[in-house]
Protein backbone atom coordinates (compact mmCIF):
# COMPACT_ATOMS: atom_id res chain seq x y z
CA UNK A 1 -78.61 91.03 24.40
CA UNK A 2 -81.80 88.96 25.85
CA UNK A 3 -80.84 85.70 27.24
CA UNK A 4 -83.25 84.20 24.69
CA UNK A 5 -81.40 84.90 22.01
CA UNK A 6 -77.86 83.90 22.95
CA UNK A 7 -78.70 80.21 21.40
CA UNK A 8 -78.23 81.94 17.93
CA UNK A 9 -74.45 83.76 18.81
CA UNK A 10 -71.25 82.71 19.80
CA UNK A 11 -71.02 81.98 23.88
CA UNK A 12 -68.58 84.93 24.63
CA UNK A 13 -66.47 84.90 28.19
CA UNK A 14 -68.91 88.05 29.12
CA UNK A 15 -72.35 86.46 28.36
CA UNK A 16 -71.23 83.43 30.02
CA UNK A 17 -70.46 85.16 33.06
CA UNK A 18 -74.06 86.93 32.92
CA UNK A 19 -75.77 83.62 32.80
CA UNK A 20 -73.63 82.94 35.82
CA UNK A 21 -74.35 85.71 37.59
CA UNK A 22 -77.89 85.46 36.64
CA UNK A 23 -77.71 82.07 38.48
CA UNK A 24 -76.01 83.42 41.74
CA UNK A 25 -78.47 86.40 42.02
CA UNK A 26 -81.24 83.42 41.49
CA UNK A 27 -79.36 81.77 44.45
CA UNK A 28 -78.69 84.70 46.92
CA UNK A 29 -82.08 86.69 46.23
CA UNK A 30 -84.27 87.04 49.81
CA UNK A 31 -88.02 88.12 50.63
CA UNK A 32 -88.91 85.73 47.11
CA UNK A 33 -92.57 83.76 47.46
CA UNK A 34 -91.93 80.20 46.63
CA UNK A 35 -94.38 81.16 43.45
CA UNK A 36 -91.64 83.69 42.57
CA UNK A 37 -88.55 81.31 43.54
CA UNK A 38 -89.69 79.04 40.58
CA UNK A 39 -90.55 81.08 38.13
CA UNK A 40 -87.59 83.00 38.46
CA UNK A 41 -85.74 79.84 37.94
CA UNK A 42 -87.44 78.62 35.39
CA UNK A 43 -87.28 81.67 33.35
CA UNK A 44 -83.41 81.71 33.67
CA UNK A 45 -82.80 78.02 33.29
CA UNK A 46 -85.12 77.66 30.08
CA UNK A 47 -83.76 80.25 28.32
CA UNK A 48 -86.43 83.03 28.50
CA UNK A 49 -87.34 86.24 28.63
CA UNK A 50 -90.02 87.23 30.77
CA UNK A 51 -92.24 88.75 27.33
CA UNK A 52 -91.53 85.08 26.09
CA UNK A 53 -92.15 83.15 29.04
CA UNK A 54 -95.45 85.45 29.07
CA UNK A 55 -96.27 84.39 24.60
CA UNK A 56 -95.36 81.90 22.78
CA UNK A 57 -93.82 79.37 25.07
CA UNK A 58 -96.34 80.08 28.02
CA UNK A 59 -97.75 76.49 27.74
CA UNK A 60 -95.13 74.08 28.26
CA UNK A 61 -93.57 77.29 30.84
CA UNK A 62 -96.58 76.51 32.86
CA UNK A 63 -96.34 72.81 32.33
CA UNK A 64 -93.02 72.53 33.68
CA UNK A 65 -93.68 74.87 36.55
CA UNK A 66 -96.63 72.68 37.75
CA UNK A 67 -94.95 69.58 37.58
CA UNK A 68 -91.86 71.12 39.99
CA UNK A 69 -93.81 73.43 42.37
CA UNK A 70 -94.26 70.96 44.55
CA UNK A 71 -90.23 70.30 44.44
CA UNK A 72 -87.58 71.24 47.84
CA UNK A 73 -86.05 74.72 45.86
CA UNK A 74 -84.89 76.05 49.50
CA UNK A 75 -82.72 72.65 49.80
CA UNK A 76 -81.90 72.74 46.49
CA UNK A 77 -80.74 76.15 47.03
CA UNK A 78 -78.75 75.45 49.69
CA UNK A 79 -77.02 72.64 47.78
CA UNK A 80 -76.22 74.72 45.12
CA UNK A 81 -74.62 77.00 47.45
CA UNK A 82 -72.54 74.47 49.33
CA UNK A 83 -71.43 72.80 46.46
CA UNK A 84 -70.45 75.51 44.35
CA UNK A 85 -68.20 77.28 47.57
CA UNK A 86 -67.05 73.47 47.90
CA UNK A 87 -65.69 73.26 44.61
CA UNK A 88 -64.13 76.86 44.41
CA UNK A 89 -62.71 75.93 47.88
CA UNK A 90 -61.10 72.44 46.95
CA UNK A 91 -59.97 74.12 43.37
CA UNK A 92 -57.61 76.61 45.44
CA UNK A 93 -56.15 73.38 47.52
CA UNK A 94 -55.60 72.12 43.64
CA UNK A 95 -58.37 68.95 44.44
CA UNK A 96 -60.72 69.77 41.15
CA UNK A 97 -64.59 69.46 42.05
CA UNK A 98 -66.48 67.38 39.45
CA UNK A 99 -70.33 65.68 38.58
CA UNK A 100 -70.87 62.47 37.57
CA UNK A 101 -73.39 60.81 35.28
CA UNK A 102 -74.47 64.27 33.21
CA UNK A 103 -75.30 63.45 29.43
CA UNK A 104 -74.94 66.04 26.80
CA UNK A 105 -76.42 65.72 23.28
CA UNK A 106 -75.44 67.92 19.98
CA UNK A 107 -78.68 69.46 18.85
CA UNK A 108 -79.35 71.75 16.01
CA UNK A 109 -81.55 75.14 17.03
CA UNK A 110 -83.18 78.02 14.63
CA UNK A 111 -81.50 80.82 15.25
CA UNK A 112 -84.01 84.47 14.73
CA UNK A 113 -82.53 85.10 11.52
CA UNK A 114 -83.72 81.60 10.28
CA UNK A 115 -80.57 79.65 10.43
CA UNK A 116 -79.62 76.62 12.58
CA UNK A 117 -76.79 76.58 14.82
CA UNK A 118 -75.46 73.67 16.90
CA UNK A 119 -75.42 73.43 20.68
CA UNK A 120 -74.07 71.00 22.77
CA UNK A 121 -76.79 70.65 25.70
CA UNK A 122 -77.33 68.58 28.74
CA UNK A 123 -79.39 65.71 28.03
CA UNK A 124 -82.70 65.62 30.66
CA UNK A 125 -83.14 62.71 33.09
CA UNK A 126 -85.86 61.14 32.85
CA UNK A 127 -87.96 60.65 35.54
CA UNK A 128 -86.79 64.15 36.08
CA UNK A 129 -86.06 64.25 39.97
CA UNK A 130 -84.68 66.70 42.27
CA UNK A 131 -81.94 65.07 42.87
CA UNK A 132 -80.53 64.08 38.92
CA UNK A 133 -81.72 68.06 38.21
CA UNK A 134 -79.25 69.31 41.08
CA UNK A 135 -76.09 67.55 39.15
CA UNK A 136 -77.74 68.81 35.88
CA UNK A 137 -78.00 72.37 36.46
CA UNK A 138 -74.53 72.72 38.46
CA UNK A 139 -73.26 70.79 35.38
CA UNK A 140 -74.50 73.62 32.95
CA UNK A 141 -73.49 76.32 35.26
CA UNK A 142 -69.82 74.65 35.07
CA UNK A 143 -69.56 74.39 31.84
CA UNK A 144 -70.25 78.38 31.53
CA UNK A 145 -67.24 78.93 33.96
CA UNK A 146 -65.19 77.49 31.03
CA UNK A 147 -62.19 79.69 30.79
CA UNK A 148 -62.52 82.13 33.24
CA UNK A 149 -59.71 83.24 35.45
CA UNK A 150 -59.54 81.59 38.68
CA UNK A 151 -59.14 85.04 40.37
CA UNK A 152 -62.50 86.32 38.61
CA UNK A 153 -64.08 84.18 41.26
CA UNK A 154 -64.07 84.48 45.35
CA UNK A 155 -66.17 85.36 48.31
CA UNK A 156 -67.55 87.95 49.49
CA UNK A 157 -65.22 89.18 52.83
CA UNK A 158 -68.49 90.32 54.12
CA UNK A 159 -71.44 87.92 53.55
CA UNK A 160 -69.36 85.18 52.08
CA UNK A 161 -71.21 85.17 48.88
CA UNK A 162 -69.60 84.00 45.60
CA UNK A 163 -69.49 86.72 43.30
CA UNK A 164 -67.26 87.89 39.84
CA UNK A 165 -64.54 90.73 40.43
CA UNK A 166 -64.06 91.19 36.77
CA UNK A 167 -62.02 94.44 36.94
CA UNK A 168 -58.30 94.23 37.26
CA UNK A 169 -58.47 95.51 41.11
CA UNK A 170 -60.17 92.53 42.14
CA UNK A 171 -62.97 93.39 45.00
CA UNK A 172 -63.34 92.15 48.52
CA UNK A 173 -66.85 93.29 48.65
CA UNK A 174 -69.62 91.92 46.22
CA UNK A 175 -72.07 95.01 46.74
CA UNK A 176 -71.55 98.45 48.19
CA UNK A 177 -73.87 97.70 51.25
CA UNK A 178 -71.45 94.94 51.94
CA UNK A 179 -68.19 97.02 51.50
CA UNK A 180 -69.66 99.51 53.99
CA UNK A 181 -70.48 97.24 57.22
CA UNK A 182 -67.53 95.84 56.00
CA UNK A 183 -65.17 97.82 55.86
CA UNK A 184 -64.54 98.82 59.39
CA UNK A 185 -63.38 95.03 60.52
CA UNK A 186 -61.61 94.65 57.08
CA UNK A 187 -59.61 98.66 58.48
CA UNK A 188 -58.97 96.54 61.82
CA UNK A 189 -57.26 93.54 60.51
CA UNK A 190 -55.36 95.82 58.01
CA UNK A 191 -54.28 97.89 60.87
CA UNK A 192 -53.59 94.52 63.10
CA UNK A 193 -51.73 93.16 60.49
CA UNK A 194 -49.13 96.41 60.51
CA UNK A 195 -48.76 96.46 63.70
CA UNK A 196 -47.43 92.56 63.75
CA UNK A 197 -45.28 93.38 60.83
CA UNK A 198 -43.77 96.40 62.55
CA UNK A 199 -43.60 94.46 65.62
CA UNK A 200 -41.38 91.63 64.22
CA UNK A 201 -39.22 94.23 62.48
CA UNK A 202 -38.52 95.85 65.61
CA UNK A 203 -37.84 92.40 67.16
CA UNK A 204 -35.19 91.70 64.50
CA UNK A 205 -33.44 94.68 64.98
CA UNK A 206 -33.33 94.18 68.65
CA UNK A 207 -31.47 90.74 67.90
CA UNK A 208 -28.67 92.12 65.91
């Protein structure tokens, strides 16, 4: 299902975690022209599709792009980053993270097959600035997190990268490259971690 169309469904647990991930993959992405870096934002954050971003809606998606080009998005994506790990990190010391002063508003939207569903949305600042659009965005990627397991969520043991582990086994790795260079430090703390746990054993023994 296109990401433009999830307005007219029922926000299931799995698209919730693809507009997630979307986000992070936004977030971690490298060799990106600033051109690119907004766009690609843009696209996810307004809902689109590239064919619609491309049609109908290409006039106001060009309007808004102009109007933020000029806007920090490698600081912004660096806060993102930080704050996101921050709150992850002070939710497993059981301090939740929050953001203050985020509006929402209940809207009605037509749906493709010509009904109108409600949708609770964030309510844009206005004068839009970096900084209010920082809270607004982390608010709405929150909000999407909604109900997920607290172990669906961790760092990568390689790059440190947040990233889902979905599957019952949950993953140390967040992409095969990673679980390669890896693995050979994550095989030497295994092994260290034997070898102190046979160590004490043998030093109990000796005791008795």
């Amino acid at each position: 299902m296109a990401r433009g169309e999830l307005f007219s469904t029922a926000l299931q647990q799995r698209e919730r975690v693809r507009v997630v991930q979307e986000f992070l993959d936004w977030l971690y992405a490298v060799d990106r022209s600033p051109e690119q870096q907004v766009r690609s934002f843009w696209t996810w954050h307004a809902w689109l599709t590239p064919e619609q971003a491309a049609g109908p809606a290409r006039e106001q998606f060009d309007r808004i792009i102009g109007a933020t080009r000029a806007w920090r998005w490698e600081k912004l994506r660096h806060n993102w980053i930080a704050r996101l790990n921050g709150m992850m990190n002070r939710l497993r010391l059981q301090h939740p993270g929050s953001v203050q002063g985020v509006g929402r508003s209940l809207v009605a939207r037509a749906g493709r097959d010509g009904r109108e569903y409600l949708a609770v949305v964030p309510v844009m600042p206005q004068p839009l600035t970096e900084e209010n659009f920082e809270d607004l965005v982390l608010d709405e990627v929150m909000q999407y997190l909604d109900g997920l397991a607290v172990a669906a969520v961790g760092n990568c043991a390689q790059c440190g990268r947040l990233f889902f582990r979905l599957r019952a086994k949950r993953r140390l790795f967040c992409s095969t490259r990673c679980k390669y260079e890896g693995a050979p430090s994550t095989k030497r703390r295994k092994a260290g971690e034997k070898a102190r746990r046979a160590q004490r054993r043998a030093s109990a023994g000796g005791k008795r």
